[in-house]
C-alpha atoms as a PDB file:
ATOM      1  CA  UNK A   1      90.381 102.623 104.617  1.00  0.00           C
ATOM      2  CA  UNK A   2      88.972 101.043 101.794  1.00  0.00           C
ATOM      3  CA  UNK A   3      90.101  98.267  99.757  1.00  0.00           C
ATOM      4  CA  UNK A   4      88.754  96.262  96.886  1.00  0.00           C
ATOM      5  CA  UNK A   5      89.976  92.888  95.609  1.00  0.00           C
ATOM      6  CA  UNK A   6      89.161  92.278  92.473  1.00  0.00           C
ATOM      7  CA  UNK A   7      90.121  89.018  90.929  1.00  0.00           C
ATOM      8  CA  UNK A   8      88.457  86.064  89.485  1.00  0.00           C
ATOM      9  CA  UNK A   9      90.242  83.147  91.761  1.00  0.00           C
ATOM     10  CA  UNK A  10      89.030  82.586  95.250  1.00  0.00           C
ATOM     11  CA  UNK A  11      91.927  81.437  96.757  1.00  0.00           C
ATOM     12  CA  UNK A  12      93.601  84.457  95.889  1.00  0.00           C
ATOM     13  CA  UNK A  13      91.163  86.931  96.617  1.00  0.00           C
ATOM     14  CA  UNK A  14      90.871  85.104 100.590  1.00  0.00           C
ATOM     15  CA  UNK A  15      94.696  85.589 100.500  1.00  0.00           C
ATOM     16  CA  UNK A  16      95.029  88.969  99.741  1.00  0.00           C
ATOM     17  CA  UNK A  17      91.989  89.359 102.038  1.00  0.00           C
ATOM     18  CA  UNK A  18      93.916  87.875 104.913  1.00  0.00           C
ATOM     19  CA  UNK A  19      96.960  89.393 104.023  1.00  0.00           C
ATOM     20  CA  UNK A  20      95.416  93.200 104.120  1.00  0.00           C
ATOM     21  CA  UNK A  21      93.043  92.541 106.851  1.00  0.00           C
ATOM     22  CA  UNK A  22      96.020  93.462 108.904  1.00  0.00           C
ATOM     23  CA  UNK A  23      95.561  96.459 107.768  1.00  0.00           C
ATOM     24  CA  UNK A  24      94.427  99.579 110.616  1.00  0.00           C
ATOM     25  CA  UNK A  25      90.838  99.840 109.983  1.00  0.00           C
ATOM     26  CA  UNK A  26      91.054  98.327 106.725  1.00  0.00           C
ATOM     27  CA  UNK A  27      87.546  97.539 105.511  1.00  0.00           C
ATOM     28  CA  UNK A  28      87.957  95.169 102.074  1.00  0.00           C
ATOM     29  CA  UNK A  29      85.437  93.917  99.246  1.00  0.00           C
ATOM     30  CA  UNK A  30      85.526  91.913  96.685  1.00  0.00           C
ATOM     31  CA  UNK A  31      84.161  91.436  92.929  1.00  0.00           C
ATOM     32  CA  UNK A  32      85.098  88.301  90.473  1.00  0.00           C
ATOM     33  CA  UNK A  33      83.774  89.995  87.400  1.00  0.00           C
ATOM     34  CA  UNK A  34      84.145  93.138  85.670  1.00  0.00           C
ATOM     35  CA  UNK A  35      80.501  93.731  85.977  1.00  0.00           C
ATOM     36  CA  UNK A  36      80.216  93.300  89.959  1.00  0.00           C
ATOM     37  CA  UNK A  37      83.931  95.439  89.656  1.00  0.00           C
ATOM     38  CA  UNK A  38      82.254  98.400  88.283  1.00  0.00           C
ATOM     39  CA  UNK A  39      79.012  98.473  90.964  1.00  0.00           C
ATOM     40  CA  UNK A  40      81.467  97.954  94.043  1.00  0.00           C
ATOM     41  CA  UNK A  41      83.857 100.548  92.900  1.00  0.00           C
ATOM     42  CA  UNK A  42      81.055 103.329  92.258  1.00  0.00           C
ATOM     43  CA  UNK A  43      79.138 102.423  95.424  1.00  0.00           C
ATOM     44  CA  UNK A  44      82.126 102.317  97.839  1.00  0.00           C
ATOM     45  CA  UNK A  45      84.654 104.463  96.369  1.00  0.00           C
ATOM     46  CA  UNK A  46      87.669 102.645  97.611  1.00  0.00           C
ATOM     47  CA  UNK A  47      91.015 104.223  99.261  1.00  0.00           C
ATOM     48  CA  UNK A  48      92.800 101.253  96.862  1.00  0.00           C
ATOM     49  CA  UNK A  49      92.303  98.782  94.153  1.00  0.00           C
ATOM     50  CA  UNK A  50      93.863  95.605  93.607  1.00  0.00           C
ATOM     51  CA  UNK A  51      93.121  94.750  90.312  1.00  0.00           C
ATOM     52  CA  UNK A  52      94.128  91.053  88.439  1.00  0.00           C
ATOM     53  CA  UNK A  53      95.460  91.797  84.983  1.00  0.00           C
ATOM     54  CA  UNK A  54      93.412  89.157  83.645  1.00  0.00           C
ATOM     55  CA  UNK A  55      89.594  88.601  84.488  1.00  0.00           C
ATOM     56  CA  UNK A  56      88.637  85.598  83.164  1.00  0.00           C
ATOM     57  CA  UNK A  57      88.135  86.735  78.934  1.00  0.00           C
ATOM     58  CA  UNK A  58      88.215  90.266  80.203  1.00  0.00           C
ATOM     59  CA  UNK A  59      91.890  92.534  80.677  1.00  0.00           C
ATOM     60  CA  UNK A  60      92.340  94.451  83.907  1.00  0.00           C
ATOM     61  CA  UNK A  61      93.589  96.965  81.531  1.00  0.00           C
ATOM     62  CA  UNK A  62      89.923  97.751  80.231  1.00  0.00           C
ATOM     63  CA  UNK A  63      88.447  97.742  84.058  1.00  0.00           C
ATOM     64  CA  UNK A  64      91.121  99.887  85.080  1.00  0.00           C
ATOM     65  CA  UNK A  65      90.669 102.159  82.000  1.00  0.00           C
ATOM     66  CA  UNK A  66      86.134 102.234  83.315  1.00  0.00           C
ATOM     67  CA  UNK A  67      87.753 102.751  86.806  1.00  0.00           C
ATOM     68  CA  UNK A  68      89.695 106.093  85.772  1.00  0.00           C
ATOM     69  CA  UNK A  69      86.905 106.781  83.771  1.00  0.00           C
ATOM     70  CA  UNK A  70      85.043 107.652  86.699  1.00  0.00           C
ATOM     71  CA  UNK A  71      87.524 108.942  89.266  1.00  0.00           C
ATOM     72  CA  UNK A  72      90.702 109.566  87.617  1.00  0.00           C
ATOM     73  CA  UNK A  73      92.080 109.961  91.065  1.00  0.00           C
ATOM     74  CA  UNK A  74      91.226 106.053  91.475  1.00  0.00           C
ATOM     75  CA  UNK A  75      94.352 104.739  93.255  1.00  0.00           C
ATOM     76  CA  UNK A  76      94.879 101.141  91.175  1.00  0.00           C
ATOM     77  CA  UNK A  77      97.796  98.197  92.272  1.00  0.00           C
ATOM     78  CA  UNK A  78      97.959  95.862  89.225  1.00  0.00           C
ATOM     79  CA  UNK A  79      98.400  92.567  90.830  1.00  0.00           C
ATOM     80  CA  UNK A  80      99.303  89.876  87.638  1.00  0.00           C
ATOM     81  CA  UNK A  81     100.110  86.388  87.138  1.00  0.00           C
ATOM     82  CA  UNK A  82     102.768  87.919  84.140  1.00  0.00           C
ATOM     83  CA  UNK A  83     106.293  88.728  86.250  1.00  0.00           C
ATOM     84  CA  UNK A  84     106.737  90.560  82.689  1.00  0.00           C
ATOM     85  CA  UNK A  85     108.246  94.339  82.648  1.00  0.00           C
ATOM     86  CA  UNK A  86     106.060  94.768  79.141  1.00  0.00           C
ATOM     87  CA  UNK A  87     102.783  94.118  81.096  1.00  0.00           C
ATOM     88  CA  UNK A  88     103.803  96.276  83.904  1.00  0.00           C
ATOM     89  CA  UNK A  89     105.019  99.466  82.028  1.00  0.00           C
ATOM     90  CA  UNK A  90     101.698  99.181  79.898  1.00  0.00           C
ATOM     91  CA  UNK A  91      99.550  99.266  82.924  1.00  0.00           C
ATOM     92  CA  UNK A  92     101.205 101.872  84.397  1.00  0.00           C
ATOM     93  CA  UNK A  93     101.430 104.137  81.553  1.00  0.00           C
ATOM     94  CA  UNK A  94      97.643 103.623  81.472  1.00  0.00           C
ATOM     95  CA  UNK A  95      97.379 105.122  84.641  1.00  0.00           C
ATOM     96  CA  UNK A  96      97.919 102.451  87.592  1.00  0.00           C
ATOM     97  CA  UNK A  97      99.756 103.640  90.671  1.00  0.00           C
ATOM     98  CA  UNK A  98     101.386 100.561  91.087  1.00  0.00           C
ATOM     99  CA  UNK A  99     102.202  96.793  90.209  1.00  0.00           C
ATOM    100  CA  UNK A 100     102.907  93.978  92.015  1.00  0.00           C
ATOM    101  CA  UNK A 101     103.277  90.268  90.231  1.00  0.00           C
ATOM    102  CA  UNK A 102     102.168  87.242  92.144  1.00  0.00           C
ATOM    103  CA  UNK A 103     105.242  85.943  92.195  1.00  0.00           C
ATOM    104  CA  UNK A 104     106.406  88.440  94.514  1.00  0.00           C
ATOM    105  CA  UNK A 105     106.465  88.483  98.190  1.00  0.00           C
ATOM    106  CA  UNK A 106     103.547  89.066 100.822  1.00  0.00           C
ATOM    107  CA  UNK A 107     105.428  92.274 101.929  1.00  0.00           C
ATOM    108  CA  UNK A 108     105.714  93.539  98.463  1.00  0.00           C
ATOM    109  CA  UNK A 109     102.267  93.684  97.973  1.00  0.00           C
ATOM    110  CA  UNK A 110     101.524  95.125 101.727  1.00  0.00           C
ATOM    111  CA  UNK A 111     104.130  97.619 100.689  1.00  0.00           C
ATOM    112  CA  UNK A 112     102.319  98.634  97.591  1.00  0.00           C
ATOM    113  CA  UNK A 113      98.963  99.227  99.605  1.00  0.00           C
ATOM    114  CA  UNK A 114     100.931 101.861 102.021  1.00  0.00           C
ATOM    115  CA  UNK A 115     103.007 103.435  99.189  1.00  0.00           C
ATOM    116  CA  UNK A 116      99.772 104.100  97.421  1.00  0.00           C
ATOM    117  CA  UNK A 117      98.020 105.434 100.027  1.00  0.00           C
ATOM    118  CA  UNK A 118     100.783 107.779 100.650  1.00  0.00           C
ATOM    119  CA  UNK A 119     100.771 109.077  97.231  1.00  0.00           C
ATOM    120  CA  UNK A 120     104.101 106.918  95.815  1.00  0.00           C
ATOM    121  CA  UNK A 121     104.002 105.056  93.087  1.00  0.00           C
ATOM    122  CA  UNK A 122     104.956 101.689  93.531  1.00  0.00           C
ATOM    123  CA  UNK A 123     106.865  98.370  91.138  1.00  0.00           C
ATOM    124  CA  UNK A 124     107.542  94.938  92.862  1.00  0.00           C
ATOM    125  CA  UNK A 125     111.354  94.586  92.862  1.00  0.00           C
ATOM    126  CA  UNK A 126     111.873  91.990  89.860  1.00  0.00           C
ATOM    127  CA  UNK A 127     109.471  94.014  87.441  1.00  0.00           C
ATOM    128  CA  UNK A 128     111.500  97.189  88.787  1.00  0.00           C
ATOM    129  CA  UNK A 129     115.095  95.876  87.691  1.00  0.00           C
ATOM    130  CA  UNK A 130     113.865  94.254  84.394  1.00  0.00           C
ATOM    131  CA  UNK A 131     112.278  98.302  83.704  1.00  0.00           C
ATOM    132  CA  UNK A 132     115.672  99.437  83.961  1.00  0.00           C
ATOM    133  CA  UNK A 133     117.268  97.267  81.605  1.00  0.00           C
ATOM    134  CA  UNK A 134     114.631  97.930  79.490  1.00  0.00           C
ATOM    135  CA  UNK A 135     116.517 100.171  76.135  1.00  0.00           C
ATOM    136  CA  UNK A 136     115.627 103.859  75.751  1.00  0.00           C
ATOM    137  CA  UNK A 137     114.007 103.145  72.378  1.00  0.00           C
ATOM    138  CA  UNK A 138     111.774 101.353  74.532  1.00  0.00           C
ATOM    139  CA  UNK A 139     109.847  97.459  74.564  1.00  0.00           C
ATOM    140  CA  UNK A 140     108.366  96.922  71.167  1.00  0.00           C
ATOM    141  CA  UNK A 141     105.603  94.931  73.482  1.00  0.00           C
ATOM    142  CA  UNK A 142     104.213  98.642  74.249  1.00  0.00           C
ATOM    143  CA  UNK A 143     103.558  99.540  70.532  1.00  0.00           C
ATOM    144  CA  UNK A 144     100.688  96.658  71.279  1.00  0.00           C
ATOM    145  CA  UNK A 145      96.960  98.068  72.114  1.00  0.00           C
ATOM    146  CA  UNK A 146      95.419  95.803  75.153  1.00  0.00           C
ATOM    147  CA  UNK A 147      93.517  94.197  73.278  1.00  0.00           C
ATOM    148  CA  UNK A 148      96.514  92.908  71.125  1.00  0.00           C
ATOM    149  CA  UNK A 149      98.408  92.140  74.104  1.00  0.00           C
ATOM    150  CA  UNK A 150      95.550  90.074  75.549  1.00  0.00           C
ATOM    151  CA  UNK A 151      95.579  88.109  72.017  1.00  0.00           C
ATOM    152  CA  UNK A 152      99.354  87.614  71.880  1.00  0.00           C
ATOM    153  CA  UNK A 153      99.373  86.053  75.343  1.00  0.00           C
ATOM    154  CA  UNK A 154      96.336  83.787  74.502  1.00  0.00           C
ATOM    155  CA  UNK A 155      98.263  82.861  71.715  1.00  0.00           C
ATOM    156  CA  UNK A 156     100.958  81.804  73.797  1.00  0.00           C
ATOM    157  CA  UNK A 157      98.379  79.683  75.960  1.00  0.00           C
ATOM    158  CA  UNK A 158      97.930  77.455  72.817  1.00  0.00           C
ATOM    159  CA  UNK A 159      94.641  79.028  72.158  1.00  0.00           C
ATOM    160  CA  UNK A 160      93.381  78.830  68.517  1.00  0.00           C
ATOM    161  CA  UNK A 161      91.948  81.718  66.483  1.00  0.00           C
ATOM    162  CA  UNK A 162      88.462  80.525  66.757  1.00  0.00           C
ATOM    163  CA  UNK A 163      88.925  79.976  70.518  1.00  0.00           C
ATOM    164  CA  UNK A 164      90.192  83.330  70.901  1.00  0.00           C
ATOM    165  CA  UNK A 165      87.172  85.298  69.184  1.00  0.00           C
ATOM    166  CA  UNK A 166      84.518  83.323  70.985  1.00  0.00           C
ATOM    167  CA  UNK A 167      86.586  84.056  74.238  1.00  0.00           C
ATOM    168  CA  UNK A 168      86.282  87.692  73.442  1.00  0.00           C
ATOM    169  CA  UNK A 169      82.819  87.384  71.769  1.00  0.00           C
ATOM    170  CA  UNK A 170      84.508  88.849  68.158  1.00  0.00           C
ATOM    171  CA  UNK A 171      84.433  87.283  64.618  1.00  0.00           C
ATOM    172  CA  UNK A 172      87.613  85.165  63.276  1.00  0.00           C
ATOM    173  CA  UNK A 173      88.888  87.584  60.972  1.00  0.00           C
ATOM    174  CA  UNK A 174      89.082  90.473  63.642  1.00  0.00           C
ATOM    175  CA  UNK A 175      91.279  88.031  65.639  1.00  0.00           C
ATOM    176  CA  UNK A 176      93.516  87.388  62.147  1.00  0.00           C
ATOM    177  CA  UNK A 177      93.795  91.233  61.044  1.00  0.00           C
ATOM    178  CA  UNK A 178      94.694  92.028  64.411  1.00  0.00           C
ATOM    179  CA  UNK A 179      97.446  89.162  64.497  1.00  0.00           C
ATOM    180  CA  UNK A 180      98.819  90.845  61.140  1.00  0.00           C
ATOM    181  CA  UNK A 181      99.157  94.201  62.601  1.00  0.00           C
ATOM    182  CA  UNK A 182     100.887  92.277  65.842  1.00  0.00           C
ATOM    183  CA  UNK A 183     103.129  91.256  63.239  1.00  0.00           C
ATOM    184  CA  UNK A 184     103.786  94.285  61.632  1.00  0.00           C
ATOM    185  CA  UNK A 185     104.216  95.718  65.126  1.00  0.00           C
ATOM    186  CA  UNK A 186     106.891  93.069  66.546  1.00  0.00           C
ATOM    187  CA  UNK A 187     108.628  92.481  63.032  1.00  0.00           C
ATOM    188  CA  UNK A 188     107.547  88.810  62.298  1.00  0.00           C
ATOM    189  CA  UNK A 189     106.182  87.352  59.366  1.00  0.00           C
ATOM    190  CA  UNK A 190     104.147  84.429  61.347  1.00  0.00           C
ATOM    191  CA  UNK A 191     102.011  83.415  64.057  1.00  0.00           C
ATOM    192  CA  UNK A 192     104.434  80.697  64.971  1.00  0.00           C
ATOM    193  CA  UNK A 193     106.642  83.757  65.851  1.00  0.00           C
ATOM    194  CA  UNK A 194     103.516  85.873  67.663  1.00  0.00           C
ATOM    195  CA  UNK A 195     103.198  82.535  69.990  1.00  0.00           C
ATOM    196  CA  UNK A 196     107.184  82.139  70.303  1.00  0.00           C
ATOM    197  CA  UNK A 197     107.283  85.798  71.684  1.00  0.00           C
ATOM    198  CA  UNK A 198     104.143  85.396  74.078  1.00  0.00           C
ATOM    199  CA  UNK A 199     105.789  82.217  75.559  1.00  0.00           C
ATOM    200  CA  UNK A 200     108.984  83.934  75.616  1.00  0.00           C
ATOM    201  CA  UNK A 201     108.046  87.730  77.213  1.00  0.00           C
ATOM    202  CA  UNK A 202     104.433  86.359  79.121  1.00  0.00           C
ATOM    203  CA  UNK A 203     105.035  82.937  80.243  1.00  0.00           C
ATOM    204  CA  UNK A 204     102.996  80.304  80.280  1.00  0.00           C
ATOM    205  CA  UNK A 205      99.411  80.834  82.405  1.00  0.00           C
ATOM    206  CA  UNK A 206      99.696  80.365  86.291  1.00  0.00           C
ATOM    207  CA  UNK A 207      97.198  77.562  86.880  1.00  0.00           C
ATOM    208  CA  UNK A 208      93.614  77.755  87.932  1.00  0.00           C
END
């Protein structure tokens, strides 16, 4: 059984390493960048992915969009920093098999791994009760495109607008047009509000 860690913090790529080592015959890589991420998927073909939400300026969303790009049978855990029901219904409807939050417990994550592997879908227990409550007409936080969602939470990180199109390598004024169609989306009229909503649905960023 293959398993690759991708994530761009060593201390929680030895962790999960540890932690899945236990594994029967579990045989794990790892990649920090979505670069290294693409090569070690396509050379080793893994049984499962654990994929961070967040590389570094890059989403997990796009790598795990290029992952199903090339199998779409790839068998992807989302493992996040964001305990946020918004962040995990958007990576699932984009085709992960499950998502665990780092908040959640060792087992959790061990339990997505088997699930996976034996073709279930899988949602750590917080994210799955806050999916529940979530209304029928939906979380206005999944009209957002991933690269408006990755925007909105830098936002909420205190980033600037500059900051946020040299993090992404993009000119200022694709960063504001895409803030006024966040607006539109979420039914604010400023960026004040765009940063009060990250904070409020994303959380502030775990550190490191």
């Amino acid at each position: 059984m293959k398993i690759l860690i991708i994530d761009d913090h060593d201390i929680v790529r030895q962790g999960v390493r540890r932690l899945l080592g236990a594994l029967p015959s579990a045989e794990i890589t790892e990649a920090v960048s979505v670069d290294e991420a693409m090569t070690r998927f396509e050379a080793d073909r893994p049984s499962v992915v654990i994929l961070d939400i967040n590389l570094g300026g890059a989403s997990g969303l796009d790598v795990l969009e290029r992952i199903l790009s090339v199998d779409p049978q790839a068998r992807v855990v989302m493992f996040s920093m964001h305990a946020d029901a918004g962040y995990a219904s958007r990576a699932l409807k984009a085709g992960a098999v499950a998502f665990v939050s780092k908040s959640a417990s060792a087992d959790e994550l061990v339990e997505a791994v088997k699930s996976v592997l034996a073709g279930r879908r899988f949602v750590d227990r917080r994210i799955a009760a806050e999916l529940a409550a979530i209304p029928k007409d939906g979380d206005p936080l999944d009209a957002l495109t991933n690269r408006e969602s990755e925007i909105l939470r830098l936002l909420g990180e205190g980033r600037s607008l500059n900051e946020i199109a040299t993090t992404f390598g993009i000119a200022y004024k694709t960063v504001a047009n895409t803030c006024t169609r966040m607006k539109e989306k979420l039914g604010v009229e400023r960026t004040a509000d765009l940063i009060r909503i990250s904070i409020e649905r994303m959380g502030p960023r775990a550190p490191g």
